[in-house]
Protein backbone atom coordinates (compact mmCIF):
# COMPACT_ATOMS: atom_id res chain seq x y z
CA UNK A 1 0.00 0.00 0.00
CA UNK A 2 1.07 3.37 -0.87
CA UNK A 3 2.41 5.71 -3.48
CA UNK A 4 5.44 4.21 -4.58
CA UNK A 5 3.16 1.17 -5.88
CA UNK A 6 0.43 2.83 -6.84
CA UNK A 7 -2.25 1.36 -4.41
CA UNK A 8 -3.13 4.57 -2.55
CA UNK A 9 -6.50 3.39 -0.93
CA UNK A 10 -7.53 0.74 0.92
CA UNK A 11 -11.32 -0.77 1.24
CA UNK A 12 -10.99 -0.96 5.20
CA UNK A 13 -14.48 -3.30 5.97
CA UNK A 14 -12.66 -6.02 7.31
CA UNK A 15 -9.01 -6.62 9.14
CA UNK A 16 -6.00 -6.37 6.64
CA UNK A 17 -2.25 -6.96 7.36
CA UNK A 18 0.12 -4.30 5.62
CA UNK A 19 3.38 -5.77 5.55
CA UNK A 20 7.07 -4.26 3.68
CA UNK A 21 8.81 -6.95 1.70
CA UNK A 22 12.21 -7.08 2.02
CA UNK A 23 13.32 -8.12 -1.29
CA UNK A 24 16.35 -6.53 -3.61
CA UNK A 25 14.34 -2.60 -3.18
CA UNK A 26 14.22 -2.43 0.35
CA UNK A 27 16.11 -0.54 2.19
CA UNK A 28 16.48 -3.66 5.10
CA UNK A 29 17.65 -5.77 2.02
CA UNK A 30 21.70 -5.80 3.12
CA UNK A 31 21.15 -5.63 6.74
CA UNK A 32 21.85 -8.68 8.85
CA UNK A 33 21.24 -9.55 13.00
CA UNK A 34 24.23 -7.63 13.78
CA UNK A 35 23.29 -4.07 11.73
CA UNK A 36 20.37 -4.29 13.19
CA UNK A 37 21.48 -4.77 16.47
CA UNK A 38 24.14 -1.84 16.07
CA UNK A 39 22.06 0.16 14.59
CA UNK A 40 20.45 3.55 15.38
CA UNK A 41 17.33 3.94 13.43
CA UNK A 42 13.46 4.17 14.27
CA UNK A 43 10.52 3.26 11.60
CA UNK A 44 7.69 5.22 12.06
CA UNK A 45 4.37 4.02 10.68
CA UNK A 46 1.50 6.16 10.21
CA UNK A 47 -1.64 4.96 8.60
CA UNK A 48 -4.54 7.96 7.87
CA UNK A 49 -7.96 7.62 6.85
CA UNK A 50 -11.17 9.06 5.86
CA UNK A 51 -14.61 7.72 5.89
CA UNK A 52 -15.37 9.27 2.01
CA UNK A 53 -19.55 10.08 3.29
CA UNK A 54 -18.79 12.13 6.17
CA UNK A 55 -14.85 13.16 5.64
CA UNK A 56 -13.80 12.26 9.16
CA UNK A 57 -10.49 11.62 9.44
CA UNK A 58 -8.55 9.32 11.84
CA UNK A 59 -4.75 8.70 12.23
CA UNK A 60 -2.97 5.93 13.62
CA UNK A 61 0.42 6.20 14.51
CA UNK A 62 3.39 3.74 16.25
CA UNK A 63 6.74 3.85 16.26
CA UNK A 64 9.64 0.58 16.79
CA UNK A 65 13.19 1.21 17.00
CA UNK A 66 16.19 -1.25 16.56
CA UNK A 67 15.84 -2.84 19.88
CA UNK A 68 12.08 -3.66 19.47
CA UNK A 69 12.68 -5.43 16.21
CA UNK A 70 13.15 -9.37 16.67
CA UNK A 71 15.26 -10.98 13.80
CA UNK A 72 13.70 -13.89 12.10
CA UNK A 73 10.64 -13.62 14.12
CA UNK A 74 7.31 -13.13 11.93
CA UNK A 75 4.03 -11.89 13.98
């Protein structure tokens, strides 16, 4: 989901998982247990939306930085 792909809107009726890929474009690609645990980065994710009839608007935000981020671990 997003720009860079071209899917900028989501139908959000039911639950949906919105995962990265880390394949040969992502940034994560090169990294291995070790970066990460040296590393000093955070991802922020921010998800917005707007219910189209009404044009309320609700954000979601969360943060994880290198310490919260289990290697090989899938949730």
């Amino acid at each position: 989901v997003g720009f860079d792909s071209g899917v900028d809107r989501i139908f959000l009726v039911t639950p949906i998982t919105i995962v990265h890929e880390i394949n040969e474009e992502s940034p994560f690609y090169d990294m291995n247990k070790q970066d990460l645990a040296n590393a000093d980065f955070e991802i922020v994710v921010i998800l917005e939306g707007m219910v189209e009839a009404t044009a309320m608007t609700t954000q979601c935000r969360s943060s994880y930085i290198a310490s919260e981020i289990l290697w090989g671990h899938r949730f």
